[in-house]
C-alpha atoms as a PDB file:
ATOM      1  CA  UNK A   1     180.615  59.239 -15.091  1.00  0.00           C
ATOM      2  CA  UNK A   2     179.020  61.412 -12.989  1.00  0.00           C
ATOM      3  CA  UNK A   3     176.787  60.769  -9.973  1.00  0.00           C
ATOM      4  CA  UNK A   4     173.534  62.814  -9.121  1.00  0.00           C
ATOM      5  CA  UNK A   5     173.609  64.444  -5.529  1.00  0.00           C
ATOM      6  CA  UNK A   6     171.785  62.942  -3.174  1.00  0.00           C
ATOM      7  CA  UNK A   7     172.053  61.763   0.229  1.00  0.00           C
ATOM      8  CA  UNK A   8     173.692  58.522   1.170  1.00  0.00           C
ATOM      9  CA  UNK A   9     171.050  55.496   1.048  1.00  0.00           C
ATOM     10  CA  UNK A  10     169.980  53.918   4.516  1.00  0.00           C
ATOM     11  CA  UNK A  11     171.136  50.770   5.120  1.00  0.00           C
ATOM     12  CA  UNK A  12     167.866  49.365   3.496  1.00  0.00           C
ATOM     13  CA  UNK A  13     167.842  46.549   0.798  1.00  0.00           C
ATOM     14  CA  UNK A  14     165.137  45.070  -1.827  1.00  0.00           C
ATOM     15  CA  UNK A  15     166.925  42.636  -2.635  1.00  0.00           C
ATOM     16  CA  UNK A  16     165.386  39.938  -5.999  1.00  0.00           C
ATOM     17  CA  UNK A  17     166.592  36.461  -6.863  1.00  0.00           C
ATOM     18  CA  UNK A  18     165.305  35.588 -10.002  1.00  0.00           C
ATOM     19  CA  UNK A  19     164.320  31.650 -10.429  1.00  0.00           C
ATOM     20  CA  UNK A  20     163.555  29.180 -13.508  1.00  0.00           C
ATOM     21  CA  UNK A  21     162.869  25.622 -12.425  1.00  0.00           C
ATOM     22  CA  UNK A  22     164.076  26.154  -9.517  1.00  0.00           C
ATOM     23  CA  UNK A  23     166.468  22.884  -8.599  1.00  0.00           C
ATOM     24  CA  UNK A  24     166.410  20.971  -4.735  1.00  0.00           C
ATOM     25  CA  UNK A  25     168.560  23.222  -3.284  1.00  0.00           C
ATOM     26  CA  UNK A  26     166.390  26.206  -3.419  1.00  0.00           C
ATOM     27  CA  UNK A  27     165.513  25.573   0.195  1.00  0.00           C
ATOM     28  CA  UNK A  28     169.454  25.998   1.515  1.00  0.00           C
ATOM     29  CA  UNK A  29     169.954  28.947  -1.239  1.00  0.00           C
ATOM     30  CA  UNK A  30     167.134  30.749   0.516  1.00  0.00           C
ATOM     31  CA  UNK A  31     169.050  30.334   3.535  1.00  0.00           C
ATOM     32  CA  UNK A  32     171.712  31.379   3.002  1.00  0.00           C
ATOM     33  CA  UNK A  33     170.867  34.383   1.744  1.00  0.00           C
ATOM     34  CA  UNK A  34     168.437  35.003   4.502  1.00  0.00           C
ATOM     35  CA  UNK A  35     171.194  34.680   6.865  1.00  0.00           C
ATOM     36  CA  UNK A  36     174.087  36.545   5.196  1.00  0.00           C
ATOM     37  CA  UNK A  37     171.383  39.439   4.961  1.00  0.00           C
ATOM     38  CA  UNK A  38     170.877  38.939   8.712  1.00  0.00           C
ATOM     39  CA  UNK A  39     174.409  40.374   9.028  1.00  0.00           C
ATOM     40  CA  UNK A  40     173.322  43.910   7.171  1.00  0.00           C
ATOM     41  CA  UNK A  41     172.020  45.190  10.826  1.00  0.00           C
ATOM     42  CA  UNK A  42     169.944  46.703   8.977  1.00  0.00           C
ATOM     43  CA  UNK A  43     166.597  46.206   6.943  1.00  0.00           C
ATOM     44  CA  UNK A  44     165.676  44.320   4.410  1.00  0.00           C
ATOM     45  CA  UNK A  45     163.033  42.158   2.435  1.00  0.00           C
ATOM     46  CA  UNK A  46     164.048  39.621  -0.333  1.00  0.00           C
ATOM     47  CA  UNK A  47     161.366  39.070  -3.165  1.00  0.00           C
ATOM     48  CA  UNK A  48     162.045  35.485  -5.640  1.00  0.00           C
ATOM     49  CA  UNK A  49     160.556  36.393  -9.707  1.00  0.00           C
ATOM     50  CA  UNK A  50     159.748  32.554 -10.703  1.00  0.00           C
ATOM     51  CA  UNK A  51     159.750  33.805 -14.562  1.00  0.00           C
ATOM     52  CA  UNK A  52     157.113  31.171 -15.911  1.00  0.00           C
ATOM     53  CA  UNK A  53     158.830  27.772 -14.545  1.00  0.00           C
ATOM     54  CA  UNK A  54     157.129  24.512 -15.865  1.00  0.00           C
ATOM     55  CA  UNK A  55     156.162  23.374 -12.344  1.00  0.00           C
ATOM     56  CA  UNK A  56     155.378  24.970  -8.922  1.00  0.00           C
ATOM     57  CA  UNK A  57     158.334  24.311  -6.584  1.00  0.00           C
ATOM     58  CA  UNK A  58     157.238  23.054  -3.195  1.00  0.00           C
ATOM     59  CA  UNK A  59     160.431  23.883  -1.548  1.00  0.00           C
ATOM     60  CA  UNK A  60     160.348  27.475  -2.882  1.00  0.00           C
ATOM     61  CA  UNK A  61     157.089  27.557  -1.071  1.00  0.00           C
ATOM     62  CA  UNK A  62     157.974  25.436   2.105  1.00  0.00           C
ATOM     63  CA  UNK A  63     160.892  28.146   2.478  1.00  0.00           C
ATOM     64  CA  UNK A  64     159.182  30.531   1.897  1.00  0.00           C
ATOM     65  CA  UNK A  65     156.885  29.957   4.945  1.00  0.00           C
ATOM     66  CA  UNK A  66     159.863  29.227   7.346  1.00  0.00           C
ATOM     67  CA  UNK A  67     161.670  32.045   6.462  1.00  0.00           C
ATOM     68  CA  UNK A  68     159.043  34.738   7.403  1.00  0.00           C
ATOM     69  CA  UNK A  69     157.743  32.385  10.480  1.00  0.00           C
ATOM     70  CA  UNK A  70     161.602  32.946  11.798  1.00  0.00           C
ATOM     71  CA  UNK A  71     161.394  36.449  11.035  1.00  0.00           C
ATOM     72  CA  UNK A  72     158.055  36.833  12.555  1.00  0.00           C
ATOM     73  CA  UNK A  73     157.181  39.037   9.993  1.00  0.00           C
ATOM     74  CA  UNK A  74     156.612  38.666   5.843  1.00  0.00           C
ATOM     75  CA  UNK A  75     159.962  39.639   5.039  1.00  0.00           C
ATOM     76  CA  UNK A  76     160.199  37.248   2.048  1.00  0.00           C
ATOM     77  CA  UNK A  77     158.018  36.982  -0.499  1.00  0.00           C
ATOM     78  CA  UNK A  78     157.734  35.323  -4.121  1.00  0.00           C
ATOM     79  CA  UNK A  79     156.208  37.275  -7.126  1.00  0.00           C
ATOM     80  CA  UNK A  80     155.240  34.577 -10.242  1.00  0.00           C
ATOM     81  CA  UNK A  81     154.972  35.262 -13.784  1.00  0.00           C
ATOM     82  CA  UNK A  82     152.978  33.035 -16.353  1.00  0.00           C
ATOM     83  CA  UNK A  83     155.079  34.184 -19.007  1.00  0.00           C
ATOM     84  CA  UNK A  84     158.539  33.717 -20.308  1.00  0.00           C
ATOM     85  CA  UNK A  85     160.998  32.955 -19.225  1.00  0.00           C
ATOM     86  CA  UNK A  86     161.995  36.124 -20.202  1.00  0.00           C
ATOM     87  CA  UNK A  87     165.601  35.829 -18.331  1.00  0.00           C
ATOM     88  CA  UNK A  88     165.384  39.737 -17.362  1.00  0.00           C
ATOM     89  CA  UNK A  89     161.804  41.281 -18.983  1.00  0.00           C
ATOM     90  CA  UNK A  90     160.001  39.833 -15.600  1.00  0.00           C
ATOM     91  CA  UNK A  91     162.615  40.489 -13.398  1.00  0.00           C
ATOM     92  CA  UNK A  92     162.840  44.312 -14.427  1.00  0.00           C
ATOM     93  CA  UNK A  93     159.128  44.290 -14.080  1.00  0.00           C
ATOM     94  CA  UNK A  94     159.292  43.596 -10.489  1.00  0.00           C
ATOM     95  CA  UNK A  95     161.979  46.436  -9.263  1.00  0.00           C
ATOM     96  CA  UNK A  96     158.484  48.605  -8.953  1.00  0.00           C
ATOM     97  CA  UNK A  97     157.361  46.477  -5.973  1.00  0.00           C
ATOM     98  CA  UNK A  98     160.594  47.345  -3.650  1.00  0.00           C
ATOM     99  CA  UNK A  99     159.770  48.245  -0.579  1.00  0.00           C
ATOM    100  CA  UNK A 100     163.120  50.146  -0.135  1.00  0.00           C
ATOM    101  CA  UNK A 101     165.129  52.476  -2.532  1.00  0.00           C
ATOM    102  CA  UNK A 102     168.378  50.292  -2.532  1.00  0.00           C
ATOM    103  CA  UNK A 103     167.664  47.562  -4.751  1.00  0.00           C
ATOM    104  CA  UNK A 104     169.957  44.398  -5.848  1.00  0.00           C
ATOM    105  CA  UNK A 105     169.477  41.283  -7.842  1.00  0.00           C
ATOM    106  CA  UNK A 106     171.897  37.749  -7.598  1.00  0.00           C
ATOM    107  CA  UNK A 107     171.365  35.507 -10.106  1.00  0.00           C
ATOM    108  CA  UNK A 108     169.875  32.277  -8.070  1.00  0.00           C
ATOM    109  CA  UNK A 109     172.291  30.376  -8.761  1.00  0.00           C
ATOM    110  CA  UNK A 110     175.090  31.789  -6.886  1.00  0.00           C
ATOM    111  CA  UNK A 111     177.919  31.517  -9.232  1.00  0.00           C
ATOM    112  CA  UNK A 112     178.499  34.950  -7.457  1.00  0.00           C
ATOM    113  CA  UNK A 113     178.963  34.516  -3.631  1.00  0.00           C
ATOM    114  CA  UNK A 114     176.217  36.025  -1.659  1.00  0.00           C
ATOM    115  CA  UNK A 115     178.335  37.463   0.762  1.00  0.00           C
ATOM    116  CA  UNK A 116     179.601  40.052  -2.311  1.00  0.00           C
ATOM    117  CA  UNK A 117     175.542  41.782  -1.716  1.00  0.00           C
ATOM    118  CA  UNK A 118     176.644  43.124   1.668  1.00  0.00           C
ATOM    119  CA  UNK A 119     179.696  44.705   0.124  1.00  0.00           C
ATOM    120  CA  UNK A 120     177.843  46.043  -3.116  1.00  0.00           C
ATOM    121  CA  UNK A 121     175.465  48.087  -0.360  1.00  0.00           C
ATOM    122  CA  UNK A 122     178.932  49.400   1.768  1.00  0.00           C
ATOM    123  CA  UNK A 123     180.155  50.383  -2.047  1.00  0.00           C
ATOM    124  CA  UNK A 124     177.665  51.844  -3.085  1.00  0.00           C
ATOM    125  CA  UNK A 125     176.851  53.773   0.374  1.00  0.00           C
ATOM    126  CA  UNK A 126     180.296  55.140   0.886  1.00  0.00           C
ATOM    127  CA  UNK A 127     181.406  55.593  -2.579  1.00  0.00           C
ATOM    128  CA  UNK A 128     178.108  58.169  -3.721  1.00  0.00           C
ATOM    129  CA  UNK A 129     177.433  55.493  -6.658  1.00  0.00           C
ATOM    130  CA  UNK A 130     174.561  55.024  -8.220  1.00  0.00           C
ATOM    131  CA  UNK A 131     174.670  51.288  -9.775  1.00  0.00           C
ATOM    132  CA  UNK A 132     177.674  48.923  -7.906  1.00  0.00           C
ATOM    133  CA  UNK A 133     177.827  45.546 -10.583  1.00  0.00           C
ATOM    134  CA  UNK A 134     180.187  42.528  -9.746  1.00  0.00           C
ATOM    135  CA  UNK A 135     183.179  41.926 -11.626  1.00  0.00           C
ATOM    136  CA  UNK A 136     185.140  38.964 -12.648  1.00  0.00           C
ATOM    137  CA  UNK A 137     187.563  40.801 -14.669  1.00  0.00           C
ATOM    138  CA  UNK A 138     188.925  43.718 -12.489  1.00  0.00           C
ATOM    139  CA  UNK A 139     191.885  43.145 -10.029  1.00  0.00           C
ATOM    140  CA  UNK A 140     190.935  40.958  -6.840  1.00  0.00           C
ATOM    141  CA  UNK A 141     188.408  38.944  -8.705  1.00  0.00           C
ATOM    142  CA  UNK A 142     188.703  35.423  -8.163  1.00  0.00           C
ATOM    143  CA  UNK A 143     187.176  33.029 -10.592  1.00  0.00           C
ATOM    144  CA  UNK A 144     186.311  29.164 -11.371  1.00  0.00           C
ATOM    145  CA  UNK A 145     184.754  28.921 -14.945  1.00  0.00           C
ATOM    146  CA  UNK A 146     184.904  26.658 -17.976  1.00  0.00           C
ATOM    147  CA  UNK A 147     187.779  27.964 -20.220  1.00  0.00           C
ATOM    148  CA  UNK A 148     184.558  27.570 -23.299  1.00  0.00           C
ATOM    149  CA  UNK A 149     183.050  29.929 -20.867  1.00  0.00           C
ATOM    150  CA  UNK A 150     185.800  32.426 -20.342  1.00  0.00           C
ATOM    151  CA  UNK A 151     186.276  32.584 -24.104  1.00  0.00           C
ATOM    152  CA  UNK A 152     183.282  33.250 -24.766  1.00  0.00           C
ATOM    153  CA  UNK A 153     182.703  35.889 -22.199  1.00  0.00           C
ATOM    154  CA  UNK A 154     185.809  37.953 -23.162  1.00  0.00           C
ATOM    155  CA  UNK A 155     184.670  38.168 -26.793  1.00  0.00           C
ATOM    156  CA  UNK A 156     181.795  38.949 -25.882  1.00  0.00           C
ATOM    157  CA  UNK A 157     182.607  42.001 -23.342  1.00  0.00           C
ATOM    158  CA  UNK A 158     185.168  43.307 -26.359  1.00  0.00           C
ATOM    159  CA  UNK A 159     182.968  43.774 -28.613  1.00  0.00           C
ATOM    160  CA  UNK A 160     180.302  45.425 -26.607  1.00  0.00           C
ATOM    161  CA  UNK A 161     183.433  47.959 -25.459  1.00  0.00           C
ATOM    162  CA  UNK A 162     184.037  48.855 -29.014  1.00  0.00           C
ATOM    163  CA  UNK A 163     180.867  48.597 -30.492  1.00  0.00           C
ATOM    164  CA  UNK A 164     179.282  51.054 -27.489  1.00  0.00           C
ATOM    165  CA  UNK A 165     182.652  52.551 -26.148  1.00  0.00           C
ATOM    166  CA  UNK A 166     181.563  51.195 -23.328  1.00  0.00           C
ATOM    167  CA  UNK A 167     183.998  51.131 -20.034  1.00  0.00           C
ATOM    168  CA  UNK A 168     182.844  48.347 -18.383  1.00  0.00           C
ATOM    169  CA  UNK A 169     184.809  45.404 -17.909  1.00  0.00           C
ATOM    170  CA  UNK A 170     182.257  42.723 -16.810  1.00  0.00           C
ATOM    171  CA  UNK A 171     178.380  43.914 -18.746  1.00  0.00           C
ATOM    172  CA  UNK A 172     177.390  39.919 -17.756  1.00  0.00           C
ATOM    173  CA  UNK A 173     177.899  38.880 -13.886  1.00  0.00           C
ATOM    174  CA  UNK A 174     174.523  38.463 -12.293  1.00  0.00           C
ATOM    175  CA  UNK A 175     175.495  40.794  -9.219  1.00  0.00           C
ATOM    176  CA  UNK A 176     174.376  44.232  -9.332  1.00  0.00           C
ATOM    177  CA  UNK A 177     172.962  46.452  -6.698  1.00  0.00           C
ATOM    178  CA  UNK A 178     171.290  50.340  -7.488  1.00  0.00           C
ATOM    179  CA  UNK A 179     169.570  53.491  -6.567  1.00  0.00           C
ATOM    180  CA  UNK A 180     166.017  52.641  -7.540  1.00  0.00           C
ATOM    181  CA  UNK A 181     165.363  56.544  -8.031  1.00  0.00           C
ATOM    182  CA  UNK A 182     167.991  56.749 -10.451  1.00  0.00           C
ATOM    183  CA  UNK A 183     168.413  53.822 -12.213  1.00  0.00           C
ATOM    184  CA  UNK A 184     164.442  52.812 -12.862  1.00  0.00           C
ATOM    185  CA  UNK A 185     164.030  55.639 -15.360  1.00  0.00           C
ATOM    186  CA  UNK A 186     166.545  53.893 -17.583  1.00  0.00           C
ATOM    187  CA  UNK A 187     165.124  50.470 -17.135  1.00  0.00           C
ATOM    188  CA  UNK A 188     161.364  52.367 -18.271  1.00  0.00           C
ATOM    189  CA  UNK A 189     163.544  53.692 -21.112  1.00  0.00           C
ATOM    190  CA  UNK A 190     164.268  50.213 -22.033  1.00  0.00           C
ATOM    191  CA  UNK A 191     160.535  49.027 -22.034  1.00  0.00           C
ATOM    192  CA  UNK A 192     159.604  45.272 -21.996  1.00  0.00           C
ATOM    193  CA  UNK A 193     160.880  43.058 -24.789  1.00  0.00           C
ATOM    194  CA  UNK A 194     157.924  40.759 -25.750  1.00  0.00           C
ATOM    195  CA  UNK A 195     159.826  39.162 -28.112  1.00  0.00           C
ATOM    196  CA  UNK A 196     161.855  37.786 -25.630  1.00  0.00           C
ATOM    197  CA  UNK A 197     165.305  38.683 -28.175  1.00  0.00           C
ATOM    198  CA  UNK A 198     166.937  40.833 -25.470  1.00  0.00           C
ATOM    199  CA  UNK A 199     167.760  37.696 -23.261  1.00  0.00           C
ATOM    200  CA  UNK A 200     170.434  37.975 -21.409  1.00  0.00           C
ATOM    201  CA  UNK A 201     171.828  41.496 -22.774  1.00  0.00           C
ATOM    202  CA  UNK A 202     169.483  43.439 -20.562  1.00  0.00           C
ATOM    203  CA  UNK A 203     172.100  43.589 -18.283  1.00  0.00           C
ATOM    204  CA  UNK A 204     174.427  44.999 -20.660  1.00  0.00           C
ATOM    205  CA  UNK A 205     171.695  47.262 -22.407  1.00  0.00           C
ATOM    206  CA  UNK A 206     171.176  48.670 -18.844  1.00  0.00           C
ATOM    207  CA  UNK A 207     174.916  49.759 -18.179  1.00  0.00           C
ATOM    208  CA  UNK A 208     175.567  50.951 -21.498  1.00  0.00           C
ATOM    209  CA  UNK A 209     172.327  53.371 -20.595  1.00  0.00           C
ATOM    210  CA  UNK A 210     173.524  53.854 -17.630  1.00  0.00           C
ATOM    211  CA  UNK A 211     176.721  55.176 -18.638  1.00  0.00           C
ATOM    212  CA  UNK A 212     175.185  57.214 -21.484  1.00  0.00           C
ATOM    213  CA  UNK A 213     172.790  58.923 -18.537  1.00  0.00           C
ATOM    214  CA  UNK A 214     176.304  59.777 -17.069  1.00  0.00           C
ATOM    215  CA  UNK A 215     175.330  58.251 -14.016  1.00  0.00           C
ATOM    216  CA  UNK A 216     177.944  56.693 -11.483  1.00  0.00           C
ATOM    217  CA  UNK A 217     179.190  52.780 -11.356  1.00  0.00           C
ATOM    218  CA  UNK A 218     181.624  50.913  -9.665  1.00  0.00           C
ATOM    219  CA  UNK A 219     182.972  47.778 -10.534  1.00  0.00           C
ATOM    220  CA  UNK A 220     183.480  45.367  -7.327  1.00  0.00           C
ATOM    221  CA  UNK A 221     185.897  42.582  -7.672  1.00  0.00           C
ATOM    222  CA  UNK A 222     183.599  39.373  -6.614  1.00  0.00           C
ATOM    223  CA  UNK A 223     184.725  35.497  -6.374  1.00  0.00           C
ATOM    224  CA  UNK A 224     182.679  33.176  -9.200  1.00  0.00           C
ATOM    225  CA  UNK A 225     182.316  30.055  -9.461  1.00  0.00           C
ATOM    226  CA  UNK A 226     180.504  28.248 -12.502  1.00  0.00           C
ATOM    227  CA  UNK A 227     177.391  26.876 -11.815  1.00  0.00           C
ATOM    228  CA  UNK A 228     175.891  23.740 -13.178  1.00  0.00           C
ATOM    229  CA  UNK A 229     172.361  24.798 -12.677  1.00  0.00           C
ATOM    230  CA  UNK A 230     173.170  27.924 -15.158  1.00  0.00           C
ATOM    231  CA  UNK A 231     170.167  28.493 -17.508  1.00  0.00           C
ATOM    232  CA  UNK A 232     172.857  29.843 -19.988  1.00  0.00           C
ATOM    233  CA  UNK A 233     172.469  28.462 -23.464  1.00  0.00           C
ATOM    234  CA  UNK A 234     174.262  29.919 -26.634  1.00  0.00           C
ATOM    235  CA  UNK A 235     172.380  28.704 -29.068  1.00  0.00           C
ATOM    236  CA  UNK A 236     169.478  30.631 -27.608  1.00  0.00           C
ATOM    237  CA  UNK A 237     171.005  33.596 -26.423  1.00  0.00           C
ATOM    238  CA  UNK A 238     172.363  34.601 -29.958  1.00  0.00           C
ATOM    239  CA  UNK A 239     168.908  36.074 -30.503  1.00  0.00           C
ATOM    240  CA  UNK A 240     170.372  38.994 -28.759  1.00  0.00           C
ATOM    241  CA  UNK A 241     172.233  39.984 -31.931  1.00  0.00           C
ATOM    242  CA  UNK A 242     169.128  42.003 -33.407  1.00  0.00           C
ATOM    243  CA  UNK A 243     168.958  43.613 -29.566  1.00  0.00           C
ATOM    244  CA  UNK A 244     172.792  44.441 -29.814  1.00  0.00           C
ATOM    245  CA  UNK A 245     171.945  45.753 -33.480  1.00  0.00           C
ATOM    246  CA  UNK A 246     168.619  47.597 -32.324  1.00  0.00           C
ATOM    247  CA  UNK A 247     170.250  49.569 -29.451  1.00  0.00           C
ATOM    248  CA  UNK A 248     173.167  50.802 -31.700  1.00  0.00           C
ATOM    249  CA  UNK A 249     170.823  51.888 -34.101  1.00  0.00           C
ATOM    250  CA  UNK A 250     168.878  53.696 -31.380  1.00  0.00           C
ATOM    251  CA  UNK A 251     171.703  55.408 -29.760  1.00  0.00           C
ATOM    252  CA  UNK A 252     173.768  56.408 -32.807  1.00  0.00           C
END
């Protein structure tokens, strides 16, 4: 895969957390991430998508205001949809409001350590990619999932590998970090799926573009744990059949 030539990326971040019904601990997740982006010595500004949850969260907004009073500046901010959940269509949406060209999204959850954001911007900073994802099935991954889970995923990757010869190991962990000006044409390729059918294979629709743009990605070995708070359902995310059967149509 090639990479387009450009110079490196400053050590800026956009960085999204999508959120759906948000749970009690949104206030320490905030946190957290707040403070392990502290440690970027650099710039920053993270935005939360609430794609169409049932109820306001008063702790998403009670963080929100502490977070930006300790900054002493808006530095965090929360976009809200009234439609959905769309588990990517809204969050994809939102990439046009970065204030910085280095953009990343975690799922809120956390199954993926925060900590692996700061070493998705070094990777993709000193490595001339253009799209650094999280792993859990390269070498130096460390993971803690159901083995229904890990069955499921592998199937899951395999096929996509030989039904799109795709090369990537992992299409599904919810780490992935990018050159806005090279990776938001793609995502406009893939328009906005009002249907909703896409689901959770937006991620892999965007790599498998991605790689058929010829643009660069690195896999990063992460640690994952399973989450409890996972909005992952299989009976709803087969809908993403007719996407998978769509997109191989479309790309021959």
């Amino acid at each position: 895969m090639q990479s387009s030539s450009r110079e490196k990326p400053e050590n800026k971040i956009s960085l999204f957390v999508p959120v759906y019904n948000p749970s009690g601990s949104i206030e320490e997740d905030i946190d957290r991430c707040y403070d392990t982006l502290l440690r970027l010595n650099g710039e920053f500004e993270i935005i939360i998508v609430d794609d169409n949850s049932n109820v306001k969260s008063p702790a998403l907004e009670k963080a929100v205001s502490r977070i930006n009073k300790r900054a002493g500046k808006q530095i965090l901010r929360c976009i809200f949809y009234n439609i959905g959940p769309s588990r990517r269509e809204n969050l994809a949406q939102s990439f046009s409001s970065a204030k910085f060209k280095t953009v990343g999204f975690i799922d809120s959850d956390f199954s993926c350590d925060i900590s692996f954001v700061l070493k998705a911007i070094n990777v993709l900073r000193e490595e001339s990619a253009d799209i650094v994802i999280g792993s859990r099935y390269i070498k130096g991954s460390k993971v803690k999932s159901r083995i229904a889970r890990r069955v499921l995923s592998f199937f899951y990757n395999s096929a996509l590998r030989i039904i799109f010869k795709s090369k990537i190991k992992d299409h599904q962990c919810g780490l992935k970090v990018f050159r806005l000006d090279a990776v938001m044409p793609i995502i406009g390729q893939m328009g906005y799926d009002k249907e909703f059918i896409r689901g959770w294979f937006w991620d892999a629709e965007l790599l498998i573009r991605v790689q058929r743009a010829g643009l660069r990605i690195i896999e990063m070995p992460v640690e994952w744990s399973y989450a409890d708070s996972s909005t992952f359902r299989i009976t709803r995310e087969t809908r993403c059949l007719r996407a998978i059967i769509k997109l191989r149509r479309a790309l021959g």
